[in-house]
N, C-alpha and C. Protein backbone atom coordinates (compact mmCIF):
# COMPACT_ATOMS: atom_id res chain seq x y z
N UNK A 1 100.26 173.93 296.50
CA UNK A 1 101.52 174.10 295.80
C UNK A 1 102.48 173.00 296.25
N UNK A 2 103.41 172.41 295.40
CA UNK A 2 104.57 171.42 296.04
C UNK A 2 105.50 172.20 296.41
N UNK A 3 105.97 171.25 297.19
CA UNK A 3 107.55 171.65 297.60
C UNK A 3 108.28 171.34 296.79
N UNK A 4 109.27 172.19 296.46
CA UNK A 4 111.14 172.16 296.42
C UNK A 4 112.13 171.69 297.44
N UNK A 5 112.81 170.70 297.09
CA UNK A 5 113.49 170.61 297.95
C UNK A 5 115.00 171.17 297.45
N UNK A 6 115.78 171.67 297.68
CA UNK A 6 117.21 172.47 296.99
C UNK A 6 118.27 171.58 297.90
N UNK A 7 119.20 171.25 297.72
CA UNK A 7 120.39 170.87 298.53
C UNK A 7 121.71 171.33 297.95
N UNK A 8 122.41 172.29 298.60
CA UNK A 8 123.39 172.75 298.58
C UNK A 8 124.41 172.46 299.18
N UNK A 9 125.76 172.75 298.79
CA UNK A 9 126.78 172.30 299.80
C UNK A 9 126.85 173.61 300.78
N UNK A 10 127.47 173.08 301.73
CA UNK A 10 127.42 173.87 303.32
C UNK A 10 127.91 175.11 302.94
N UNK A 11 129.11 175.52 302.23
CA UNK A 11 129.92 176.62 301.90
C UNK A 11 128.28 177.88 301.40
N UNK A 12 128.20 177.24 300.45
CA UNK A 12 126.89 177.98 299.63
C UNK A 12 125.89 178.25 300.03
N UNK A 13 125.61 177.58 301.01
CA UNK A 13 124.34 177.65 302.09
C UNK A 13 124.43 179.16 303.19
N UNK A 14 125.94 178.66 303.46
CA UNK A 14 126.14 179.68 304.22
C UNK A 14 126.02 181.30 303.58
N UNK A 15 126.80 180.90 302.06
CA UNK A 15 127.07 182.38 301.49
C UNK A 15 125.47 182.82 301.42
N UNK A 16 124.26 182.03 301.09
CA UNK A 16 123.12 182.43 300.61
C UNK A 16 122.72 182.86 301.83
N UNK A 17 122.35 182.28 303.25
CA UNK A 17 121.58 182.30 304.27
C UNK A 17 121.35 184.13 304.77
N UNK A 18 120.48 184.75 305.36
CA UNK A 18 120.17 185.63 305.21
C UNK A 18 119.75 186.84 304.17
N UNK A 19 119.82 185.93 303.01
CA UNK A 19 119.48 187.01 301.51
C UNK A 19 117.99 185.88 301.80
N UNK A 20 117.17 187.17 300.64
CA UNK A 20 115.47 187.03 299.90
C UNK A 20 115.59 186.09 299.16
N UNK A 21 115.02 184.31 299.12
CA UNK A 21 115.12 183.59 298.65
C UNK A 21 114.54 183.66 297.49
N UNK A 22 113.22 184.52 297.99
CA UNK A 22 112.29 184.66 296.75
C UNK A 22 112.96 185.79 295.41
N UNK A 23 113.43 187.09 295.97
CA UNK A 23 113.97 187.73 295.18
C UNK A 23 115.38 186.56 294.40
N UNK A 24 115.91 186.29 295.07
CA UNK A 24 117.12 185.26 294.33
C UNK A 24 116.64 184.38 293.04
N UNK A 25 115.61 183.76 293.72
CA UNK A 25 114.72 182.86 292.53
C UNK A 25 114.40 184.00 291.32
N UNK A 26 113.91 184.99 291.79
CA UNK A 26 112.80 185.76 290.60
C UNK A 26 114.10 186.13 289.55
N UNK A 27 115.34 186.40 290.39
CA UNK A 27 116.63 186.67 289.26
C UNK A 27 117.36 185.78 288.47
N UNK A 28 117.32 184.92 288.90
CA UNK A 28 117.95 183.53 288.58
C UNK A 28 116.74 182.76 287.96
N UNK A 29 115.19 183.13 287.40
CA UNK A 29 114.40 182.21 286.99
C UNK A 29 114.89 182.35 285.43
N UNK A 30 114.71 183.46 284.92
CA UNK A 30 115.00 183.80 283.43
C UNK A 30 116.37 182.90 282.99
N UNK A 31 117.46 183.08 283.85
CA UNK A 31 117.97 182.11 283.21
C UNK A 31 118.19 180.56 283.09
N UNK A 32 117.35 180.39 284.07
CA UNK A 32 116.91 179.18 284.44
C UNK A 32 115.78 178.51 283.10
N UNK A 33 115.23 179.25 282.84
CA UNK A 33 114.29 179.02 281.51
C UNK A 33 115.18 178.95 280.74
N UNK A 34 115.85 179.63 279.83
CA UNK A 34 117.17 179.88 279.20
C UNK A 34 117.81 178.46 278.81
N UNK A 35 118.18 178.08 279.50
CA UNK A 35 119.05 177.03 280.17
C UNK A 35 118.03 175.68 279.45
N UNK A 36 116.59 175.55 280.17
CA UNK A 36 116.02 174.75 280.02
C UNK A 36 115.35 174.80 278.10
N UNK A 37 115.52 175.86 278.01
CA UNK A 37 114.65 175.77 276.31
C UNK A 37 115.86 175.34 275.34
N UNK A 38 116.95 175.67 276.05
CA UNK A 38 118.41 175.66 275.34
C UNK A 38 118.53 173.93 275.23
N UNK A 39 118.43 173.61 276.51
CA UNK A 39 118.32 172.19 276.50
C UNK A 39 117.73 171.40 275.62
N UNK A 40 116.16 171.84 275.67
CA UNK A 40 115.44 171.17 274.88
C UNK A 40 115.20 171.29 273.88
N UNK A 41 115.53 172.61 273.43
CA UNK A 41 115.92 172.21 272.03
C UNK A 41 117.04 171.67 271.11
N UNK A 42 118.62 171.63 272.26
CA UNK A 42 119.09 170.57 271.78
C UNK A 42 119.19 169.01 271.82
N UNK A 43 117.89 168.78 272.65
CA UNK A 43 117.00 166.90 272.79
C UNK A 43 115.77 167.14 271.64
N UNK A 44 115.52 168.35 270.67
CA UNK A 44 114.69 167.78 269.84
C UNK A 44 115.78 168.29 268.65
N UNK A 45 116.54 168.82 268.50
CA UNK A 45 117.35 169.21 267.50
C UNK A 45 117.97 167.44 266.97
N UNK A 46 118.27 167.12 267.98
CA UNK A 46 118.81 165.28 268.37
C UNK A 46 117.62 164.38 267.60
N UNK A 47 116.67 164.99 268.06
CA UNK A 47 115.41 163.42 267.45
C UNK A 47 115.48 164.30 266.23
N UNK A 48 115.19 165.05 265.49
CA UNK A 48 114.85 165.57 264.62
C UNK A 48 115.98 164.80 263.39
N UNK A 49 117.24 164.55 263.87
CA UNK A 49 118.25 163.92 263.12
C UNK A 49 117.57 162.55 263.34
N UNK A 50 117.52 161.89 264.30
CA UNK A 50 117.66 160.95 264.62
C UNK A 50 115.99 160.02 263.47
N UNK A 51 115.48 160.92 263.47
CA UNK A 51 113.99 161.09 262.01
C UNK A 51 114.41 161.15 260.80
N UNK A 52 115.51 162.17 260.83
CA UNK A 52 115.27 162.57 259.16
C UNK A 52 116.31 161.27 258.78
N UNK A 53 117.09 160.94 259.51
CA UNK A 53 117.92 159.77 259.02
C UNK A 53 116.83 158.37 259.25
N UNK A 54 116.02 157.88 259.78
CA UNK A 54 114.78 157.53 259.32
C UNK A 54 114.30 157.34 258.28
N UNK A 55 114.34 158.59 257.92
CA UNK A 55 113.46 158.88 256.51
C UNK A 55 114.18 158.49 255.23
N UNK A 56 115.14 158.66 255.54
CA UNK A 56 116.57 158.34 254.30
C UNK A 56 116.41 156.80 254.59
N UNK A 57 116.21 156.21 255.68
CA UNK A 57 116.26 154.70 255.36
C UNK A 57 114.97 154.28 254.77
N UNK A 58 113.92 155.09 254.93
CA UNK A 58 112.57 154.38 254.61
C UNK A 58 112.49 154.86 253.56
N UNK A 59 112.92 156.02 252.80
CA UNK A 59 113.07 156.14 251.33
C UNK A 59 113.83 155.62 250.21
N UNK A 60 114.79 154.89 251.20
CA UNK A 60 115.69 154.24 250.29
C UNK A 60 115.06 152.32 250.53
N UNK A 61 114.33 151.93 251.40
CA UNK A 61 113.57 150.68 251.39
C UNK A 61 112.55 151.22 250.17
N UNK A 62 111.59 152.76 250.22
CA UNK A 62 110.47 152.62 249.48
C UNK A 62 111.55 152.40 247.57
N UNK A 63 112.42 152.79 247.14
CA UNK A 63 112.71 152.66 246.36
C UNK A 63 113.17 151.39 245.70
N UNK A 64 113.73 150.68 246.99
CA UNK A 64 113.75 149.20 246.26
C UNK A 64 113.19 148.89 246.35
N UNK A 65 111.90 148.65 246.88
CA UNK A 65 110.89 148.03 246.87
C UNK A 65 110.37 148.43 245.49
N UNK A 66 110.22 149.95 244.80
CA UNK A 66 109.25 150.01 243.82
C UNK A 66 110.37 149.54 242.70
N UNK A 67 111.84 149.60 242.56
CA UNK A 67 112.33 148.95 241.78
C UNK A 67 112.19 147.71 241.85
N UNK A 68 112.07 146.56 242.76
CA UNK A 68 111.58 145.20 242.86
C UNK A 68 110.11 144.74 242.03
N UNK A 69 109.37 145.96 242.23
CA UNK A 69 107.68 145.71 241.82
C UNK A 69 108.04 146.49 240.49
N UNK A 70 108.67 146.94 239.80
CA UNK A 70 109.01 147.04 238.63
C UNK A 70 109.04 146.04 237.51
N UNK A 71 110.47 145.80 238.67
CA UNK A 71 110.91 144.06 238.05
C UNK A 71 110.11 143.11 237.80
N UNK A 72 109.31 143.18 238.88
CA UNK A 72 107.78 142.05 239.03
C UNK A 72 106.91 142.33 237.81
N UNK A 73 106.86 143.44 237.80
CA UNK A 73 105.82 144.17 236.45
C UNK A 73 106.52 143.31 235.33
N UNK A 74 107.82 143.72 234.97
CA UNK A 74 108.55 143.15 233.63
C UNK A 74 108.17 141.13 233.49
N UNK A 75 108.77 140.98 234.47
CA UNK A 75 108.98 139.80 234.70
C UNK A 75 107.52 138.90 234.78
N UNK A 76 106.04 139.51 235.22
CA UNK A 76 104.92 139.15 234.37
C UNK A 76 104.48 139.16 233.27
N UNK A 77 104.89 140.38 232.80
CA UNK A 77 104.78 140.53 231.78
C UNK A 77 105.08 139.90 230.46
N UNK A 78 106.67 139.08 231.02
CA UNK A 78 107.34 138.20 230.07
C UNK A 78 107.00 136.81 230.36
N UNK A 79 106.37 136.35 231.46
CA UNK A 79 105.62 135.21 232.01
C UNK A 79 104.27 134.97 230.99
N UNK A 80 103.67 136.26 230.91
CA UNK A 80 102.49 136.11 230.57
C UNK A 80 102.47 136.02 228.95
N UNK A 81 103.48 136.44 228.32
CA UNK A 81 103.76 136.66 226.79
C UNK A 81 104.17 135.20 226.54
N UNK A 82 105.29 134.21 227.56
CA UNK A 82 105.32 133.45 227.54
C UNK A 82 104.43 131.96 227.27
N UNK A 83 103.67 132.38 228.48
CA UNK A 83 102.04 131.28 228.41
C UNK A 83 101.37 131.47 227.46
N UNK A 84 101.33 132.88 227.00
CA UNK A 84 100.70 132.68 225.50
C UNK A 84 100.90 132.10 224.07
N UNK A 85 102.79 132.48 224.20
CA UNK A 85 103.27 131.62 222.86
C UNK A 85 102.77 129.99 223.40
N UNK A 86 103.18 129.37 224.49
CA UNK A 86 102.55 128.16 224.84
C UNK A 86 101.96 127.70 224.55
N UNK A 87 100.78 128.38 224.80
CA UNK A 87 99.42 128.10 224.50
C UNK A 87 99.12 127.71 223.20
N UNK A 88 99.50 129.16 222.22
CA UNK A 88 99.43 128.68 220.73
C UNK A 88 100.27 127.67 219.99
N UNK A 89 101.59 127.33 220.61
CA UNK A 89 102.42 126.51 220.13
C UNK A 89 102.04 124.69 220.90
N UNK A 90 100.98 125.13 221.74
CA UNK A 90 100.45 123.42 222.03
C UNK A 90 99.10 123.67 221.32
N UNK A 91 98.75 124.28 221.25
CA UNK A 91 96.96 124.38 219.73
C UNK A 91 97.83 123.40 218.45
N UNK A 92 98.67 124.44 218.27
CA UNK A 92 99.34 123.79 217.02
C UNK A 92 99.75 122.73 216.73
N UNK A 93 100.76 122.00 217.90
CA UNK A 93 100.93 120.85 218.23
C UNK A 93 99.98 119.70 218.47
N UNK A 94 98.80 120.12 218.77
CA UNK A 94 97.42 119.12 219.07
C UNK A 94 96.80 119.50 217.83
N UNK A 95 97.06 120.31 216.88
CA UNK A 95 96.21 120.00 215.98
C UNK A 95 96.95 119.15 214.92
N UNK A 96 98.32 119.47 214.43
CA UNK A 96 98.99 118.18 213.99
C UNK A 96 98.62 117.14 214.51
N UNK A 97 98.89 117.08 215.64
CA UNK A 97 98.89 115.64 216.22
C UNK A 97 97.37 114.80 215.88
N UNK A 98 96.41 115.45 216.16
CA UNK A 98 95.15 115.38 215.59
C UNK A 98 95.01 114.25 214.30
N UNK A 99 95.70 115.78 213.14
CA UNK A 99 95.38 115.38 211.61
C UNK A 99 96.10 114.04 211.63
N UNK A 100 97.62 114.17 212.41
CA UNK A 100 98.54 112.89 211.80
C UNK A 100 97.62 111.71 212.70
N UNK A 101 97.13 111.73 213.91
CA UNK A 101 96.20 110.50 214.07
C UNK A 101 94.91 110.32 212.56
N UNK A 102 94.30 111.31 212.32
CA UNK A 102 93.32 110.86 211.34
C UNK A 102 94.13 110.34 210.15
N UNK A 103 94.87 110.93 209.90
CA UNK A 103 95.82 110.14 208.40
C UNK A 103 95.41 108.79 209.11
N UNK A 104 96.37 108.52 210.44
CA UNK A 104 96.59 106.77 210.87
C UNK A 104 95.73 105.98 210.64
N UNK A 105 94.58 106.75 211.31
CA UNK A 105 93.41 105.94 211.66
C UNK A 105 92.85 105.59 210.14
N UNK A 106 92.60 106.31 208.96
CA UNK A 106 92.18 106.21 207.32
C UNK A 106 93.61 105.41 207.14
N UNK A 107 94.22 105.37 207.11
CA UNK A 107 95.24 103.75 206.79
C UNK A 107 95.09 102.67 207.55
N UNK A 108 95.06 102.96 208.71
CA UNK A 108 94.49 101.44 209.64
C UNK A 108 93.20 101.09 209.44
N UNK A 109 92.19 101.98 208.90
CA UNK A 109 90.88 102.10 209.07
C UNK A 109 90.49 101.33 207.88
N UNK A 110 91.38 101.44 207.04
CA UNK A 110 90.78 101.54 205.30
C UNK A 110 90.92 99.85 205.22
């Protein structure tokens, strides 16, 4: 078993000295527990805030974030609609360009 070591001031020492240390303890344990659950549950009552406000920040990051990847969604989306008119509007452009070289070439050619 360990030791306890207790240190009291002299006054208190004195008032205790000759009483059942052990009986004293066995009366004074209950509220000694008391005391200690009281405690600790106001050091997890503490983290428990100190979490849920946590959570309010990491729910409010997860939301801009999925409004950002939203945006991203739109904003490919209009990228990609983009490259496509492109695409068809340089077909078109190379195929003019094409015919108006063959015109050239049947006048230079001829």
């Amino acid at each position: 078993m360990s030791e306890v070591i207790i240190v009291l001031p002299k006054e208190r020492f004195k008032a205790l000295k000759g009483k059942d240390m052990n009986a004293l303890l066995r009366e004074n344990l209950p509220k000694a527990e008391e005391t200690l659950m009281a405690e600790r549950e106001e050091v997890l009552r503490e983290k428990i805030g100190k979490l849920e406000e946590k959570l309010r920040e990491m729910e409010g990051k997860i939301e801009e974030l999925r409004e950002f990847y939203e945006n991203a969604l739109k904003d490919k989306e209009f990228m990609m609609a983009e490259r496509d008119r492109l695409r068809k509007e340089n077909a078109e452009l190379r195929a003019k360009f094409e015919e108006k070289r063959r015109e050239l070439d049947k006048v230079h050619g001829s």
